[in-house]
PDB file of N, CA and C in Angstrom:
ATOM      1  N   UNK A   1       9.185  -4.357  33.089  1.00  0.00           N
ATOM      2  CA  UNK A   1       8.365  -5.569  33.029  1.00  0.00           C
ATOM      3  C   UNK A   1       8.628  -6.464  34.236  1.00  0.00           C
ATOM      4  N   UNK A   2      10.295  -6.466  34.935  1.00  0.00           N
ATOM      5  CA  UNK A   2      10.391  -7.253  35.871  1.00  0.00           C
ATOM      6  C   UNK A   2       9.662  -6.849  36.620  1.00  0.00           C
ATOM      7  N   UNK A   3       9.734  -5.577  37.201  1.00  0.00           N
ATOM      8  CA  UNK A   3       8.982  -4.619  38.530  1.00  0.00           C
ATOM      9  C   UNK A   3       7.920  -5.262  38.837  1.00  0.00           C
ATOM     10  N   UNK A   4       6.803  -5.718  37.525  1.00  0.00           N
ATOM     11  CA  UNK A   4       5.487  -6.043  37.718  1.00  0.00           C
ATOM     12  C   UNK A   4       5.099  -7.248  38.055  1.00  0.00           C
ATOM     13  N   UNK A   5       6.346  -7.828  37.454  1.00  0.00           N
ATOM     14  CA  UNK A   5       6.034  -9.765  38.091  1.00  0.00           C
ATOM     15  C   UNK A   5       6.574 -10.120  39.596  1.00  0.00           C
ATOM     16  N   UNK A   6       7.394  -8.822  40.273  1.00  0.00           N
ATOM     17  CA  UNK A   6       7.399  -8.971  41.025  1.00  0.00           C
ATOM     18  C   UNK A   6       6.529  -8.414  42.389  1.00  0.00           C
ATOM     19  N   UNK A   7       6.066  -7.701  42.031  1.00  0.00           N
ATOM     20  CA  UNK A   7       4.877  -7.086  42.341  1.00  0.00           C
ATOM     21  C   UNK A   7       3.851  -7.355  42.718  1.00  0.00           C
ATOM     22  N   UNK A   8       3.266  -8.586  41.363  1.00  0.00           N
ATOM     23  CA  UNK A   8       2.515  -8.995  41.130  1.00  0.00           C
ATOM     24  C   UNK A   8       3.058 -10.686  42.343  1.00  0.00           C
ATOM     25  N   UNK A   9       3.733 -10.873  42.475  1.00  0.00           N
ATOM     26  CA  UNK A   9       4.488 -12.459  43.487  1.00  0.00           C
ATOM     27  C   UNK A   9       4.341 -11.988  44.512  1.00  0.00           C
ATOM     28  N   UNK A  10       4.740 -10.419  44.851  1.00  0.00           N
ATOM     29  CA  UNK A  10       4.732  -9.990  46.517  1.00  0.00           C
ATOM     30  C   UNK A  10       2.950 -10.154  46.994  1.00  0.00           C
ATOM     31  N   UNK A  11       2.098  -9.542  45.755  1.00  0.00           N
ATOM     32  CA  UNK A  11       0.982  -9.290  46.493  1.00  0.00           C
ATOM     33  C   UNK A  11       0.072 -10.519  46.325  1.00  0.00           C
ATOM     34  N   UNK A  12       0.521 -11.798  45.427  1.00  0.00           N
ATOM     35  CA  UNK A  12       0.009 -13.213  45.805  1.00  0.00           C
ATOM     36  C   UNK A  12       0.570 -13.474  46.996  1.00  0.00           C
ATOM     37  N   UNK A  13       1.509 -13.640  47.314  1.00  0.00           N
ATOM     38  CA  UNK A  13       2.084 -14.029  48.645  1.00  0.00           C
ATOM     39  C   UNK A  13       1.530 -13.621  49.917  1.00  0.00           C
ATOM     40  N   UNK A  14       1.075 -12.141  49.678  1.00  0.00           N
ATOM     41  CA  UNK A  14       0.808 -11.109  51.255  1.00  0.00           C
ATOM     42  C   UNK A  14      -0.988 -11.326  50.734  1.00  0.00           C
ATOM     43  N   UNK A  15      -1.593 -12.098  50.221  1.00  0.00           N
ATOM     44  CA  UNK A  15      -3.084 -12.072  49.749  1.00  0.00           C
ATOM     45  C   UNK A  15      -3.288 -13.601  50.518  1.00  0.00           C
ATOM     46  N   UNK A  16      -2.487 -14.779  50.239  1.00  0.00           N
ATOM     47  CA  UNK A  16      -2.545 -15.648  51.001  1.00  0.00           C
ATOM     48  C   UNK A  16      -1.445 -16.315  52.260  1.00  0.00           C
ATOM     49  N   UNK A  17      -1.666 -15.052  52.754  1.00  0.00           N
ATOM     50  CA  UNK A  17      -0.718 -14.952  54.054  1.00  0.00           C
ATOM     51  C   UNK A  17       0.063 -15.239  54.592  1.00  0.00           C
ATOM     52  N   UNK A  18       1.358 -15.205  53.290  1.00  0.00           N
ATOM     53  CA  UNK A  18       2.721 -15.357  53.207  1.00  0.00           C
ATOM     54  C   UNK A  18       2.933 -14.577  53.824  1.00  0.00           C
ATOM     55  N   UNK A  19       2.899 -13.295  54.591  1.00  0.00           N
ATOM     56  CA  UNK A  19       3.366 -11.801  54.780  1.00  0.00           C
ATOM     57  C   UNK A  19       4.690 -12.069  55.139  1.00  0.00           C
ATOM     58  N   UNK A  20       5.544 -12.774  55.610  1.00  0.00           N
ATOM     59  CA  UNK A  20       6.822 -13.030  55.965  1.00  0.00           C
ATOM     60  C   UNK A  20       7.626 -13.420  54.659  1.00  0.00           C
ATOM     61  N   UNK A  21       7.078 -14.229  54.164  1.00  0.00           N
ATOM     62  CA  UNK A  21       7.744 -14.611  52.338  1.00  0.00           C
ATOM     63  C   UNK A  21       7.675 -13.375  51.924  1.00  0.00           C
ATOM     64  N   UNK A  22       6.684 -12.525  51.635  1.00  0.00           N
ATOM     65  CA  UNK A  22       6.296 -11.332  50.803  1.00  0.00           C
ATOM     66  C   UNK A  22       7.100 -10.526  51.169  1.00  0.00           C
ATOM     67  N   UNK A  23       7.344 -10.244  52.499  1.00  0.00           N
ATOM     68  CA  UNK A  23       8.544  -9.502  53.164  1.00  0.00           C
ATOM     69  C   UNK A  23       9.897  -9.229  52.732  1.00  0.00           C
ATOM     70  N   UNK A  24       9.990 -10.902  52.601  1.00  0.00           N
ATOM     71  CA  UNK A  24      11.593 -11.439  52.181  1.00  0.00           C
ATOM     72  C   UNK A  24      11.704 -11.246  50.325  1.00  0.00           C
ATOM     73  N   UNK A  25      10.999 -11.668  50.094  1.00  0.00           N
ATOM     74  CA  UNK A  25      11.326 -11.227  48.371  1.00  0.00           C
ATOM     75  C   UNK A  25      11.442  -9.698  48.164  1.00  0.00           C
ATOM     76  N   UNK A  26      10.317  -9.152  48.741  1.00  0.00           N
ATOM     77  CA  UNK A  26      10.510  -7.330  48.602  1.00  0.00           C
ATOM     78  C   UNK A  26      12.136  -7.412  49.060  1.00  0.00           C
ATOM     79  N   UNK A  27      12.423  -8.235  49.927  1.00  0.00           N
ATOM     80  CA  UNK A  27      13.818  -7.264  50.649  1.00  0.00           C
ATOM     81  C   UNK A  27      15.045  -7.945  48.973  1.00  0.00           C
ATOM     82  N   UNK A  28      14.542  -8.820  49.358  1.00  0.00           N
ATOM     83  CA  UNK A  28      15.523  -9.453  47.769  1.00  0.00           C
ATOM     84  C   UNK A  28      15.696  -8.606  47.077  1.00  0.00           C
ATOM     85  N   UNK A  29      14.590  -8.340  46.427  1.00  0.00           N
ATOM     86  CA  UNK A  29      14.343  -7.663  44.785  1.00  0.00           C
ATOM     87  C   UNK A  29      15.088  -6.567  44.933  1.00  0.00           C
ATOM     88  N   UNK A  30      14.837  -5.648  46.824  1.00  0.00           N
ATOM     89  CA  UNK A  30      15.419  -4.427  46.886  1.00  0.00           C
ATOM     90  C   UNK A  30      16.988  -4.284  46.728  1.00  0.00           C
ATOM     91  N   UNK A  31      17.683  -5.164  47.100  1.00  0.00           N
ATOM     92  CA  UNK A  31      18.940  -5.166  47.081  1.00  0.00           C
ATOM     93  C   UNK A  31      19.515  -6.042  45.764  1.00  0.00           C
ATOM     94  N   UNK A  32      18.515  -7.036  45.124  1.00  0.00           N
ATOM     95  CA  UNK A  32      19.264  -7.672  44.161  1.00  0.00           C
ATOM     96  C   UNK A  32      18.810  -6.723  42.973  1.00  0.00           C
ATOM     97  N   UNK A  33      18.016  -5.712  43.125  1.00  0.00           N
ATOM     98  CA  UNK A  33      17.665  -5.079  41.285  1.00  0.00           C
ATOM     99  C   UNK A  33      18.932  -4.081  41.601  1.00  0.00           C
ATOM    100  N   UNK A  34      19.648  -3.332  42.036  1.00  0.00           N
ATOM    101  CA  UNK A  34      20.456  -2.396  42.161  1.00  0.00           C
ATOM    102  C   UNK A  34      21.835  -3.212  41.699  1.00  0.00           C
ATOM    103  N   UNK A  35      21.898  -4.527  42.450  1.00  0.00           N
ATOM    104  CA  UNK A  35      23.402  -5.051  42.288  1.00  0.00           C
ATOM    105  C   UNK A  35      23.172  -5.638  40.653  1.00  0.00           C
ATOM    106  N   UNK A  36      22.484  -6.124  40.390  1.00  0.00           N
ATOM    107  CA  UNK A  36      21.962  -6.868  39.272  1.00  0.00           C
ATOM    108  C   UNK A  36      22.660  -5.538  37.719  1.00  0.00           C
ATOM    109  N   UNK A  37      21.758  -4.133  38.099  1.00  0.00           N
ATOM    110  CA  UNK A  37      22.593  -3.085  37.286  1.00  0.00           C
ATOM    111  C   UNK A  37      23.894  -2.461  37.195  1.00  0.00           C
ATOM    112  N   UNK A  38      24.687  -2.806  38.175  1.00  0.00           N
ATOM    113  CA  UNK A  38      26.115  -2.359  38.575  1.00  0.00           C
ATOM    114  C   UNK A  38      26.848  -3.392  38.250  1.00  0.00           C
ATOM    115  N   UNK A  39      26.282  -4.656  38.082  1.00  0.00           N
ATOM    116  CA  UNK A  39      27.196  -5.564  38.144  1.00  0.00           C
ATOM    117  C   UNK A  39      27.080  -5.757  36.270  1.00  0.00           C
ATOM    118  N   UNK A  40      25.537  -5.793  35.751  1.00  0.00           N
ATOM    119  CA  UNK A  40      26.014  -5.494  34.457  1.00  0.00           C
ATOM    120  C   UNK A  40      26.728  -4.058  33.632  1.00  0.00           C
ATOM    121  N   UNK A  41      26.419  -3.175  33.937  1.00  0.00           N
ATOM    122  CA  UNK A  41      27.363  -1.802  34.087  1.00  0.00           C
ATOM    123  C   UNK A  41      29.371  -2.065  33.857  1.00  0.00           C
ATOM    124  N   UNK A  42      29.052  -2.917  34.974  1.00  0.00           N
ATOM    125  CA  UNK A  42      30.911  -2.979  34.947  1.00  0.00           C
ATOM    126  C   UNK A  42      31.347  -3.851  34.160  1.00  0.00           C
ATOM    127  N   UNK A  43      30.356  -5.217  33.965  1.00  0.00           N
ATOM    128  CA  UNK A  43      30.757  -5.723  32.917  1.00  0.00           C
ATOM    129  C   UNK A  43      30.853  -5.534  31.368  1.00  0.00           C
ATOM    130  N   UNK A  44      30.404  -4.864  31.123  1.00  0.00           N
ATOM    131  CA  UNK A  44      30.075  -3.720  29.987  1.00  0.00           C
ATOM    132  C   UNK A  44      31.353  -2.971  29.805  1.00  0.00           C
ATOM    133  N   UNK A  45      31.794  -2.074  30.782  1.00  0.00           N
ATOM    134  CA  UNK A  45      33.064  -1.382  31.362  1.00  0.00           C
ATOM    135  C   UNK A  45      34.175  -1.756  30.995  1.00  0.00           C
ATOM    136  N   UNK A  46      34.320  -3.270  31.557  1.00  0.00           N
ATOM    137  CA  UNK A  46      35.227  -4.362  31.523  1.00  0.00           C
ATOM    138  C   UNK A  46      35.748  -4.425  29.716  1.00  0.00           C
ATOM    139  N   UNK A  47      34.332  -5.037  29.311  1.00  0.00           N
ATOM    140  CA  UNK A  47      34.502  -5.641  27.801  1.00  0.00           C
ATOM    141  C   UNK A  47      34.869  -4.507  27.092  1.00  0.00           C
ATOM    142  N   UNK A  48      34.462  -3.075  27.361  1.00  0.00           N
ATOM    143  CA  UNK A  48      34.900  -2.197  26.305  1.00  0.00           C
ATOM    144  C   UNK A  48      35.928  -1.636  26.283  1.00  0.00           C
TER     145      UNK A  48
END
């Protein structure tokens, strides 16, 4: 469900010619959805 709202923010952004914002959130999302699962993963790890 996140995927799509973000998706859906990149291609408002690159529609009214953010293309540099739109840029920068894609690069966000790319590196913060990966840390976002590892970091809950270990905390999980941690507690059990």
């Amino acid at each position: 469900m996140a995927g799509a709202v973000e998706l859906a923010l990149i291609g408002l952004l690159v529609v009214t010619g953010q293309t540099l914002m739109a840029i920068s959130v894609a690069f966000l999302v790319a590196l913060g959805g990966p840390l976002v699962v590892v970091n809950h993963r270990r905390a999980e790890r941690s507690r059990g």
